[in-house]
N, C-alpha and C. Protein backbone atom coordinates (compact mmCIF):
# COMPACT_ATOMS: atom_id res chain seq x y z
N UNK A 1 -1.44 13.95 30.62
CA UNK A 1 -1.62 12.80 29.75
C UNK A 1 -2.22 13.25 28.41
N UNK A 2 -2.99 14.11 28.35
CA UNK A 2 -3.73 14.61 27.34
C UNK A 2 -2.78 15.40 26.79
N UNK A 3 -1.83 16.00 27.30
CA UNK A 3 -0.75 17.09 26.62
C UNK A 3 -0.10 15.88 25.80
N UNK A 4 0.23 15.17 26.39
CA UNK A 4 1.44 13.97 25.64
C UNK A 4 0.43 13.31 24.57
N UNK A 5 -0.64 12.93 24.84
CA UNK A 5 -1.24 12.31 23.74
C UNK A 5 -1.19 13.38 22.07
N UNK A 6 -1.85 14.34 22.92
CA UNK A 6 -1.93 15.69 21.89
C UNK A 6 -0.47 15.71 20.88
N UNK A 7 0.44 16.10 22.14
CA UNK A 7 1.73 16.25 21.34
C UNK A 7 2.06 15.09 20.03
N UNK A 8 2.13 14.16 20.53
CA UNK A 8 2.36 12.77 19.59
C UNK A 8 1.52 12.42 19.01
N UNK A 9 0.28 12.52 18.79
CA UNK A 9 -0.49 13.19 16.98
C UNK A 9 -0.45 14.24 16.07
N UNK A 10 0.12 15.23 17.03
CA UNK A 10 0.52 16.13 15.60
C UNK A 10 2.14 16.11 15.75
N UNK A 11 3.20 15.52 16.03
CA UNK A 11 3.92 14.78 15.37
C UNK A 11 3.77 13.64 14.66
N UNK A 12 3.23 12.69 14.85
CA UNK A 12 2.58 11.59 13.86
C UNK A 12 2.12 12.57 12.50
N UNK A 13 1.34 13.18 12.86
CA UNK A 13 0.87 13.75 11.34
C UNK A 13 2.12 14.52 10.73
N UNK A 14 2.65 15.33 11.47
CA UNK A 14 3.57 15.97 10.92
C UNK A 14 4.51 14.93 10.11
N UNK A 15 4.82 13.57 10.86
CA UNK A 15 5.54 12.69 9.86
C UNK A 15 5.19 12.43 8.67
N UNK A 16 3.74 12.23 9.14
CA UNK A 16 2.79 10.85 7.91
C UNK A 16 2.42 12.60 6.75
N UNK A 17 2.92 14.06 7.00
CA UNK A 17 3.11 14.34 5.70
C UNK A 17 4.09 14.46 4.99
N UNK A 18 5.29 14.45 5.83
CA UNK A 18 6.52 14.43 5.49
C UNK A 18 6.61 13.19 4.71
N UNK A 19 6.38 12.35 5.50
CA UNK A 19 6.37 11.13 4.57
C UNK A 19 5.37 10.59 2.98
N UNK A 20 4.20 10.98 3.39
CA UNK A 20 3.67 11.10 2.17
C UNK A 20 4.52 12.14 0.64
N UNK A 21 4.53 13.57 1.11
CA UNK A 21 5.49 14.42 0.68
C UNK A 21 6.64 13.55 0.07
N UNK A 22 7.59 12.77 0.67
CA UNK A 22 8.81 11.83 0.32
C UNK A 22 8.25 11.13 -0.77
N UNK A 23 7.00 9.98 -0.09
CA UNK A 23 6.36 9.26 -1.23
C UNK A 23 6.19 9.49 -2.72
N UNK A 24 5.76 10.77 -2.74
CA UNK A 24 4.69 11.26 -3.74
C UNK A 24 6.03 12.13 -4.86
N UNK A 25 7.14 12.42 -4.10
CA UNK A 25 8.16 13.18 -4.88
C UNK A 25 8.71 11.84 -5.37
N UNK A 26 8.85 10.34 -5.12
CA UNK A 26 9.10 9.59 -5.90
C UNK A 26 10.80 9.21 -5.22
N UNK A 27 10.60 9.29 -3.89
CA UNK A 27 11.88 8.78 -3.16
C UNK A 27 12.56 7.10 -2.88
N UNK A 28 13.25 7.32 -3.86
CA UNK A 28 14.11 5.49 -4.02
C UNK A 28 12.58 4.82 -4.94
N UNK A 29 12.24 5.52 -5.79
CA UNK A 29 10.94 4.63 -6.72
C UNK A 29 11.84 3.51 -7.36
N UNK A 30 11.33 2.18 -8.02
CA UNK A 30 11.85 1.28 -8.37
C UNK A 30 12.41 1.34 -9.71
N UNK A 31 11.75 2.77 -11.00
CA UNK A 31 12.46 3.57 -11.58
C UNK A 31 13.80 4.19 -11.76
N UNK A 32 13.60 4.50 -10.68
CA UNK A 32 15.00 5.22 -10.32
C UNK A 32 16.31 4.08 -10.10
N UNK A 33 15.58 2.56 -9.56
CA UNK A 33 16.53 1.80 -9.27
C UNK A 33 16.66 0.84 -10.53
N UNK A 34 15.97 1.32 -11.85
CA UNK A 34 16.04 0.63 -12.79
C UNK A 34 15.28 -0.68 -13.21
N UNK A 35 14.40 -0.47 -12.36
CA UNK A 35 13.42 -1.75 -12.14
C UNK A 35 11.86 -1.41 -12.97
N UNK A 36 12.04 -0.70 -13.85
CA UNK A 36 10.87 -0.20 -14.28
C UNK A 36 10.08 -1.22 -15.60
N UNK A 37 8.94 -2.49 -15.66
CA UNK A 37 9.22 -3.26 -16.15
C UNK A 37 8.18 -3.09 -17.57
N UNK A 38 7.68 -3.46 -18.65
CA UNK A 38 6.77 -3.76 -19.96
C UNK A 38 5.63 -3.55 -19.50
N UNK A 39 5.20 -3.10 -20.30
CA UNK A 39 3.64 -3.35 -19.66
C UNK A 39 3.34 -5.03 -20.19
N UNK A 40 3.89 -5.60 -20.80
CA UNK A 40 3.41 -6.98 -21.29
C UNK A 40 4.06 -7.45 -19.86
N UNK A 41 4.42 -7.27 -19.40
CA UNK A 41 4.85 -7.92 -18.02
C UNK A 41 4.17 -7.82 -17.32
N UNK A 42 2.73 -7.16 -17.19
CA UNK A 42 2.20 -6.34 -15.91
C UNK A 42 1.33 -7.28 -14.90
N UNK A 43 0.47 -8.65 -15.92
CA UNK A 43 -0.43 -9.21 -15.38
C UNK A 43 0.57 -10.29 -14.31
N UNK A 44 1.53 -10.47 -14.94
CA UNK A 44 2.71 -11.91 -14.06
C UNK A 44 3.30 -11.37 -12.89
N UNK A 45 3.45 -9.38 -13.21
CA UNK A 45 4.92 -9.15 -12.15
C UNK A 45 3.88 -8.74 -11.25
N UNK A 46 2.80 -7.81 -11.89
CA UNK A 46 2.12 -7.28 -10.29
C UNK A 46 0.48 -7.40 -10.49
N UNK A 47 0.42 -8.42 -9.18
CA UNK A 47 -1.02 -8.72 -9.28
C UNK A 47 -1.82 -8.57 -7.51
N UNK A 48 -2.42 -8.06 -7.78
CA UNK A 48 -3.13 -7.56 -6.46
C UNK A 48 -3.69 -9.16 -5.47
N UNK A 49 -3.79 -10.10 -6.13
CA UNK A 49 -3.80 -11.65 -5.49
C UNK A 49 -2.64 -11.83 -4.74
N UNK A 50 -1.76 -11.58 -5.09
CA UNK A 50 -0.36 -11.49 -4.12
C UNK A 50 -0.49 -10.88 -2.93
N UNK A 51 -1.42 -9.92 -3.10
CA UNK A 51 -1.54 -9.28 -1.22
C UNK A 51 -2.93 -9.92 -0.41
N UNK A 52 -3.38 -10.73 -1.52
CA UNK A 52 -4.94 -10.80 -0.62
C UNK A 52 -4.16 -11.64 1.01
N UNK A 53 -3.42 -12.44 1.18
CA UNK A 53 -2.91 -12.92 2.28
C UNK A 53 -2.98 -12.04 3.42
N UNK A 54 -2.99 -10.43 3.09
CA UNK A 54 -2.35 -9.16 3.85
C UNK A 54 -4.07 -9.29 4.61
N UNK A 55 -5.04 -9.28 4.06
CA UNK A 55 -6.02 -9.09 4.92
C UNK A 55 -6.63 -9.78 6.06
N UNK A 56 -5.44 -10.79 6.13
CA UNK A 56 -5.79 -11.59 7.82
C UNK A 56 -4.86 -12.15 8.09
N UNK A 57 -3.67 -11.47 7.72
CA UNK A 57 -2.09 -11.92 8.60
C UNK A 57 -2.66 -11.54 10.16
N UNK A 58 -2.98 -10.40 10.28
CA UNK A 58 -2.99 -9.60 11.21
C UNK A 58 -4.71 -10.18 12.43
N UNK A 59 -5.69 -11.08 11.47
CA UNK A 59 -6.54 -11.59 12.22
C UNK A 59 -6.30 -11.40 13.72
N UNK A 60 -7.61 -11.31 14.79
CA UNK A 60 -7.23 -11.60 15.84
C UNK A 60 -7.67 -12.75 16.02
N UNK A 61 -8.51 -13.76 15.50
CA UNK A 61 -9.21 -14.50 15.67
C UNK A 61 -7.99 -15.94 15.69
N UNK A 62 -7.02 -15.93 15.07
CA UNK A 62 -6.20 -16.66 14.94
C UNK A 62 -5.41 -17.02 16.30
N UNK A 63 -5.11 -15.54 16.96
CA UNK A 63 -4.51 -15.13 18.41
C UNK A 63 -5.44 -15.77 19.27
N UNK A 64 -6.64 -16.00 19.07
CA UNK A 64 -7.96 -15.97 20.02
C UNK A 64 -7.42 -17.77 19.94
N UNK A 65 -7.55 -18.29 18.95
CA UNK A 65 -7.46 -19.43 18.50
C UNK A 65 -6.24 -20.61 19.37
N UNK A 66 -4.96 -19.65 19.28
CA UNK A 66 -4.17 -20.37 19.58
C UNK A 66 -3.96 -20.02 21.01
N UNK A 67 -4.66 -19.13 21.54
CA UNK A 67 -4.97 -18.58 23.13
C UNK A 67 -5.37 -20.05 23.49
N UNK A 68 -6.57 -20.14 23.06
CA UNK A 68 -7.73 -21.58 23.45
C UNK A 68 -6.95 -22.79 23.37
N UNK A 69 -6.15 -23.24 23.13
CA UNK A 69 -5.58 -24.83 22.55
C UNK A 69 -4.54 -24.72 23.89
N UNK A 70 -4.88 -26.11 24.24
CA UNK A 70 -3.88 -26.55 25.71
C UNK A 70 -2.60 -26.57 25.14
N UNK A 71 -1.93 -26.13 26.13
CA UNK A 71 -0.36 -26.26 26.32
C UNK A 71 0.02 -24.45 25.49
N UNK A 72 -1.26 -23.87 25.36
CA UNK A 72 -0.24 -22.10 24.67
C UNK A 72 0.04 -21.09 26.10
N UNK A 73 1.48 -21.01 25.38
CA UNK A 73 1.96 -19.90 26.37
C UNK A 73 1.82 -18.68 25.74
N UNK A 74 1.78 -17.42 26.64
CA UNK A 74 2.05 -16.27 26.13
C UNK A 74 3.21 -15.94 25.57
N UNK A 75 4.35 -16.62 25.46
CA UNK A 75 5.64 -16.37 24.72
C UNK A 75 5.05 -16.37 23.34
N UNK A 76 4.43 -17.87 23.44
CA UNK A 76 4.16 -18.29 21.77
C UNK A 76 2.69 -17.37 21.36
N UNK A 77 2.13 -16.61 21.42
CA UNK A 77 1.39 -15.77 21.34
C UNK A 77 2.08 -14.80 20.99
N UNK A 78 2.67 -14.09 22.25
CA UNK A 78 3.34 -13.21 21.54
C UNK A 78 4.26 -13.51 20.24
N UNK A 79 5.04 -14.71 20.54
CA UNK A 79 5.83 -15.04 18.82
C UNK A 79 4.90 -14.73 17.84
N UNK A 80 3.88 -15.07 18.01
CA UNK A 80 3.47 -15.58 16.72
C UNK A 80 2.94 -14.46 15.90
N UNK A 81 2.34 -13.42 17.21
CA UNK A 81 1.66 -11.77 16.62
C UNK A 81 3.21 -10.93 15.92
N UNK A 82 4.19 -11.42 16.94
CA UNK A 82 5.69 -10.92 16.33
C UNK A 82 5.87 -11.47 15.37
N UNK A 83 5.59 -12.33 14.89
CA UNK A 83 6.44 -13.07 13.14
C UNK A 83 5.23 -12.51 12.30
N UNK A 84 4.05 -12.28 12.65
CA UNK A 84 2.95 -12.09 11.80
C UNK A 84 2.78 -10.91 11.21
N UNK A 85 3.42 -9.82 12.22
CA UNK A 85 3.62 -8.28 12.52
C UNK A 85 4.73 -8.01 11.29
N UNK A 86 6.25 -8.51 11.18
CA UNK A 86 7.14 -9.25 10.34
C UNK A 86 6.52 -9.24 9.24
N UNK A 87 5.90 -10.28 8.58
CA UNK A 87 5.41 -10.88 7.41
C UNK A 87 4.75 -9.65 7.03
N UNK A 88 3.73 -9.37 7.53
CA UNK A 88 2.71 -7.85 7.23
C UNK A 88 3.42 -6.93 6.73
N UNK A 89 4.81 -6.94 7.83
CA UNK A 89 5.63 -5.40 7.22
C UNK A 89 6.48 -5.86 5.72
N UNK A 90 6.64 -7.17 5.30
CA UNK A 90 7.22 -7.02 3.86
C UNK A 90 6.11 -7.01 3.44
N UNK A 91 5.18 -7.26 3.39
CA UNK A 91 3.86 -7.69 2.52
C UNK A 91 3.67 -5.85 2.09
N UNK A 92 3.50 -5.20 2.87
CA UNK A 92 3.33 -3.64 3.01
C UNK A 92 4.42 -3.15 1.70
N UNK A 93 5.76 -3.50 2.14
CA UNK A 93 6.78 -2.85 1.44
C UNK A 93 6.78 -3.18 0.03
N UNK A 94 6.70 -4.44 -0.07
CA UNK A 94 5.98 -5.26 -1.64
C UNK A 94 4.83 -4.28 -1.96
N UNK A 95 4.06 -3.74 -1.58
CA UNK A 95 3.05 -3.62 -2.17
C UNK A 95 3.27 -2.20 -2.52
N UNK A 96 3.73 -1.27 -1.88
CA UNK A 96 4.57 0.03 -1.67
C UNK A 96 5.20 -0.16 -3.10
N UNK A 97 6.32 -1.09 -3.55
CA UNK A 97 7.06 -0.85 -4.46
C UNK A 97 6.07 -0.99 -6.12
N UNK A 98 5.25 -2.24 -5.54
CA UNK A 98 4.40 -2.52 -7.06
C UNK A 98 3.56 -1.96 -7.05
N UNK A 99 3.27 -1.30 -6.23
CA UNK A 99 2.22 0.48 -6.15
C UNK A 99 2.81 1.61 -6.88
N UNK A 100 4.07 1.50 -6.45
CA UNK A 100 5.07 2.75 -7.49
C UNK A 100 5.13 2.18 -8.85
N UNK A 101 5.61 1.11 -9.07
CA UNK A 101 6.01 0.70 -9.93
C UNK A 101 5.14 1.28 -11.68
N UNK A 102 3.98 0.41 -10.78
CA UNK A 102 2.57 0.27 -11.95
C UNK A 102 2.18 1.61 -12.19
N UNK A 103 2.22 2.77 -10.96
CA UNK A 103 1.84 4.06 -11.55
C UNK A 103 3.20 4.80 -12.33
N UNK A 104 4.15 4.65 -12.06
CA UNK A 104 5.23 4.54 -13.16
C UNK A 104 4.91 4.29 -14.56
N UNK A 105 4.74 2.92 -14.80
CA UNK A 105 4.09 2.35 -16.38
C UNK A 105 2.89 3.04 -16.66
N UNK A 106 2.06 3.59 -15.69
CA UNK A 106 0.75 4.38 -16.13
C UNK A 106 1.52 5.73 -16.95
N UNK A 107 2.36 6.14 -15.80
CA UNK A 107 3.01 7.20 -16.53
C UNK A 107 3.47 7.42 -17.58
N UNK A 108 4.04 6.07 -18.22
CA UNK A 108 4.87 5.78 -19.23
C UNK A 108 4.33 5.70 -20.53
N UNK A 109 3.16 4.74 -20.12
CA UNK A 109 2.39 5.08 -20.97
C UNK A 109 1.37 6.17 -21.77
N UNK A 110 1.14 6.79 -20.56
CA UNK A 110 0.39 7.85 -21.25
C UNK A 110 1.36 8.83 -21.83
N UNK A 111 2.55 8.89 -21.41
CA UNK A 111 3.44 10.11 -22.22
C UNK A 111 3.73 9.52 -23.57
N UNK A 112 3.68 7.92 -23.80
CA UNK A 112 3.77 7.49 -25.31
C UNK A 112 2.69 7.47 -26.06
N UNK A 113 1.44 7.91 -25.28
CA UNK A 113 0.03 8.01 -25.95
C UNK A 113 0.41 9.04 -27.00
N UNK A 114 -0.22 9.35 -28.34
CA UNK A 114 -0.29 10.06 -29.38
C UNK A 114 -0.60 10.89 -28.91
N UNK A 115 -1.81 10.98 -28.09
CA UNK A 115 -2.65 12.46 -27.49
C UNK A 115 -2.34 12.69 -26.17
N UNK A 116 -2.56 14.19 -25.76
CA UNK A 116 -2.66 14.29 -24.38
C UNK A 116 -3.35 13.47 -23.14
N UNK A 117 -2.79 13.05 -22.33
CA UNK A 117 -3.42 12.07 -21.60
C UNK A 117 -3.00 12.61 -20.13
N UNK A 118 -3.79 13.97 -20.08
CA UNK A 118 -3.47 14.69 -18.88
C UNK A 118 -4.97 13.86 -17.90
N UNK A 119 -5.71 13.53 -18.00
CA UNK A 119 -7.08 13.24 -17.38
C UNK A 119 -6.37 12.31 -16.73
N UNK A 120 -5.33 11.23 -17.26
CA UNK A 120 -4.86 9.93 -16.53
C UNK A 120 -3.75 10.62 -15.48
N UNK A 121 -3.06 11.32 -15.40
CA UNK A 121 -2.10 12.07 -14.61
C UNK A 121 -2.53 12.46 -13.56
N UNK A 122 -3.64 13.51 -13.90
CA UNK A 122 -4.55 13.95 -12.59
C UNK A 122 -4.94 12.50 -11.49
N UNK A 123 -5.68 12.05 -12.29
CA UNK A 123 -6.23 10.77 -11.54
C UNK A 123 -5.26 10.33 -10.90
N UNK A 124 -3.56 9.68 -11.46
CA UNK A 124 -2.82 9.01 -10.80
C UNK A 124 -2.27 9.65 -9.63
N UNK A 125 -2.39 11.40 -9.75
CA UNK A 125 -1.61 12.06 -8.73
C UNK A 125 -2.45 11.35 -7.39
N UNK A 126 -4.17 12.20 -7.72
CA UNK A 126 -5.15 11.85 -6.94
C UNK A 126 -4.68 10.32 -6.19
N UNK A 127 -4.85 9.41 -6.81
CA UNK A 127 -4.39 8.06 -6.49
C UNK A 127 -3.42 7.65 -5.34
N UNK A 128 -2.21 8.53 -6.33
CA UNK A 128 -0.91 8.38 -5.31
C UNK A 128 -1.29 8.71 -4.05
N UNK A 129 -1.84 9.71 -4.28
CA UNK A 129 -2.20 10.71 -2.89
C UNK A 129 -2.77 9.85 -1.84
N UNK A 130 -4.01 9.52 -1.82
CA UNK A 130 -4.95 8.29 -1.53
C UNK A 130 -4.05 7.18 -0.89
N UNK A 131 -3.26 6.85 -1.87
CA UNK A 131 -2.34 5.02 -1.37
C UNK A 131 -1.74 5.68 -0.19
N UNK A 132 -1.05 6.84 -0.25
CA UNK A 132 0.21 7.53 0.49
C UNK A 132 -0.52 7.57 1.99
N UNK A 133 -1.88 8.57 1.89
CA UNK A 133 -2.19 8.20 3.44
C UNK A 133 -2.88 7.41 3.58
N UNK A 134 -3.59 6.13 3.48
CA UNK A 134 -3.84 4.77 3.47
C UNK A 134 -2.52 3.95 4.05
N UNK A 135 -0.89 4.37 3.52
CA UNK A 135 -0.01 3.61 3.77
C UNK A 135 0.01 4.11 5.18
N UNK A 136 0.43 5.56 5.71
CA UNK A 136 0.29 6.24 6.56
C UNK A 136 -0.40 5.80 7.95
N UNK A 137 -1.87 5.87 7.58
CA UNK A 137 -2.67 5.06 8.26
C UNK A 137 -2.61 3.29 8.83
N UNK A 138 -2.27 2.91 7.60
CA UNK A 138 -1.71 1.15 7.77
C UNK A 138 -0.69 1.44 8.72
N UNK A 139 0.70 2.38 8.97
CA UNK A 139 1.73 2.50 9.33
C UNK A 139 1.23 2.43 10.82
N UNK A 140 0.61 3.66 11.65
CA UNK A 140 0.10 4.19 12.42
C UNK A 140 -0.76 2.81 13.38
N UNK A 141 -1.37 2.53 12.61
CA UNK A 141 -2.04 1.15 12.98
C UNK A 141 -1.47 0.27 13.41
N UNK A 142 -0.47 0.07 12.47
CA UNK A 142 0.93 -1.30 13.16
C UNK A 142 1.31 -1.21 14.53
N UNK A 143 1.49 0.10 14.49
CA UNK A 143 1.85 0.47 15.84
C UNK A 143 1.14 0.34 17.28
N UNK A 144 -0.16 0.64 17.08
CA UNK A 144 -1.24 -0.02 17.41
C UNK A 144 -1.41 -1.04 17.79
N UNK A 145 -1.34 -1.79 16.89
CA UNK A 145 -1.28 -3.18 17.02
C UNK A 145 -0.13 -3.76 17.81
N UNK A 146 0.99 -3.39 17.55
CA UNK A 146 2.32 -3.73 18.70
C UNK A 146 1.69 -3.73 20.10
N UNK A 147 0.96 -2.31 20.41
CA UNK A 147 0.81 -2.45 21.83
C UNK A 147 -0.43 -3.09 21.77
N UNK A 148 -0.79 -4.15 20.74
CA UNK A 148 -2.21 -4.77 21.32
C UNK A 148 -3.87 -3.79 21.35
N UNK A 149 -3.58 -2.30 20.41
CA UNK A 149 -4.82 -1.26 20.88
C UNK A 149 -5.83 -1.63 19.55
N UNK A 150 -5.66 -2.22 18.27
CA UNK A 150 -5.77 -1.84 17.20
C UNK A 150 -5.45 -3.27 16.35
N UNK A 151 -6.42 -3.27 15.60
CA UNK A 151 -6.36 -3.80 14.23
C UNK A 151 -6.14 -3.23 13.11
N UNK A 152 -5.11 -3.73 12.53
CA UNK A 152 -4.83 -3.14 11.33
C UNK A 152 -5.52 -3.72 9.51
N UNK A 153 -6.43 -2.95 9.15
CA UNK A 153 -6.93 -2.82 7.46
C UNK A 153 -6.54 -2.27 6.69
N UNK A 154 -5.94 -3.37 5.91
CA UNK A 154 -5.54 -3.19 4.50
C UNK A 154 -6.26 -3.29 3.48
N UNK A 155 -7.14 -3.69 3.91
CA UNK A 155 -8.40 -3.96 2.33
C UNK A 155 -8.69 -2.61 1.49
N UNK A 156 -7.84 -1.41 2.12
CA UNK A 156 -8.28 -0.18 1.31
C UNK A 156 -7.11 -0.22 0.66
N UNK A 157 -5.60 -0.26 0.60
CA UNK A 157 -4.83 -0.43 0.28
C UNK A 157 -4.90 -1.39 -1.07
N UNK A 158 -5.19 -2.56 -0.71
CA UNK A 158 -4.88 -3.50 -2.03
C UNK A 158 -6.12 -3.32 -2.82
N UNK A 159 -7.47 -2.57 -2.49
CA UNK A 159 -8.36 -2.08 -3.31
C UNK A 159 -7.68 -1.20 -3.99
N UNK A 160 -6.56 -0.08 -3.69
CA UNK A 160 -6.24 1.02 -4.79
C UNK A 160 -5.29 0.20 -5.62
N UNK A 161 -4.60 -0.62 -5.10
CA UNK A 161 -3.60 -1.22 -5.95
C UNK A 161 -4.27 -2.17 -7.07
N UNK A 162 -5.52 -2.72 -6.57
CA UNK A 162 -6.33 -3.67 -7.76
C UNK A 162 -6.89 -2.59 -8.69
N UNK A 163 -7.28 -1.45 -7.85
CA UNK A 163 -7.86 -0.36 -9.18
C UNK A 163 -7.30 0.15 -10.28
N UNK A 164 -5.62 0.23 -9.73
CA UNK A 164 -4.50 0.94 -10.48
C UNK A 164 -4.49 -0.12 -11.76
N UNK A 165 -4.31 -1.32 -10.91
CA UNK A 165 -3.64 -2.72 -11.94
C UNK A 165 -5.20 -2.55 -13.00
N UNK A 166 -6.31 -2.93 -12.90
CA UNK A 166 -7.63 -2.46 -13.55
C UNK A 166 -7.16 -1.64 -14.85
N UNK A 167 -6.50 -0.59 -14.01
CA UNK A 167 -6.36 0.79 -15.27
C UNK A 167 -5.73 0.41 -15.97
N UNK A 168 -4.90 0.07 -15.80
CA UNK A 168 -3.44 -0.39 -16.67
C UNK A 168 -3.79 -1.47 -17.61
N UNK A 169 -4.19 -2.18 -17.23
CA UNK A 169 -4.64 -3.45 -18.20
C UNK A 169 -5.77 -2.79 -19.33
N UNK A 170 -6.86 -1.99 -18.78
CA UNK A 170 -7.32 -1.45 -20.13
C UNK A 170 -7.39 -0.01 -20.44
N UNK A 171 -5.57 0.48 -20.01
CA UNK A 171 -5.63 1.06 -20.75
C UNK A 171 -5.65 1.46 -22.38
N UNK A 172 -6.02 2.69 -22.83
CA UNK A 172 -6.34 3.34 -24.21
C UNK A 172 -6.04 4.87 -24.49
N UNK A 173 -5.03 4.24 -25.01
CA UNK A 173 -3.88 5.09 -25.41
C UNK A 173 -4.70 6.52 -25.94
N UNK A 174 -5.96 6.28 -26.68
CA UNK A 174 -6.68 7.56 -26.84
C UNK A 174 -8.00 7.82 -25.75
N UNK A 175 -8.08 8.99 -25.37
CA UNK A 175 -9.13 9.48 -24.17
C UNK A 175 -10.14 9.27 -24.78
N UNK A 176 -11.53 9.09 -24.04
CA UNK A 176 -12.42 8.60 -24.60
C UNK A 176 -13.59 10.09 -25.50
N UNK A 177 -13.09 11.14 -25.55
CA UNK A 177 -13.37 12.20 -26.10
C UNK A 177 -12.57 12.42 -27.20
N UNK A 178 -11.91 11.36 -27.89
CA UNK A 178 -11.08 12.09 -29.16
C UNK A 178 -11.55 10.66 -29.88
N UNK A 179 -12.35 9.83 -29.60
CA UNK A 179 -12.71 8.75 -30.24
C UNK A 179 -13.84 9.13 -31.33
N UNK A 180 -14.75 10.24 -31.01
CA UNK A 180 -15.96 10.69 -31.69
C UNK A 180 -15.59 11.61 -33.14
């Protein structure tokens, strides 16, 4: 049992770097699909309020809830963790894309900055990096959660995505060392 457990975490990891790896090289980005939008667009198209819903789709307390009320079956329990499970996974993929998206326009912007704006690059790699196994982790968790072992947190997730959106909004086109 311990061999099989063993085995299927370091395949899990072996995925979740492969997959990060995929992530981070910028595989099917919304760029690439031509979806790359203004930054005057940024506060309407991607706003980190759009995911706050994500941090208690997944509640158990809700499950607990509709456990307690006469006439619940376990079908409708289970439905309901199944449609909820559902909703979570676009909510994820939404957030995946306007996660790429916005560090895209970070990108964009700083290559139209006058000056070098390598300090913002570093950071965003850093960043990417961060969201990638956070998504990883969220992923891993779901799964979890299917068999009932695990709750799944996203509040680290839509924290990097509110930080990103943060940057973007004030960004300044000059680093704060060429201002003096």
């Amino acid at each position: 049992m311990t061999l099989i457990l063993a085995s299927l975490t370091i395949l899990l990891a072996l995925g979740a770097v492969i997959g990060a790896i995929h992530y981070l090289a910028g595989g099917q980005s919304p760029a690439r699909r031509g979806r790359l939008f203004a930054p005057a667009e940024w506060p309407a198209e991607l706003s980190a309020d759009r995911y706050r819903p994500m941090l208690r789709l997944l509640d158990e307390g809700d499950i607990a809830f509709l456990r307690s009320q006469p006439g619940a079956t376990a079908e409708m329990v289970e439905r309901l963790r199944w449609q909820r499970y559902l909703v979570f996974r676009r909510y994820l993929r939404g957030l995946q894309e306007d996660f790429e998206r916005a560090c895209e326009m970070l990108m964009l912007l700083a290559a139209q900055s006058q000056c070098d704006r390598g300090d913002i690059l570093r950071a965003l790699m850093a960043r990417r990096l961060k969201f990638s196994l956070a998504v990883v982790r969220v992923h891993w968790r779901l799964v979890l959660y299917r068999w009932k072992v695990a709750r799944v947190p996203a509040d680290r997730l839509v924290g990097l995505f509110e930080s990103l959106q943060l940057e973007l909004l004030a960004f300044d086109p000059a680093p704060q060392n060429a201002r003096a």
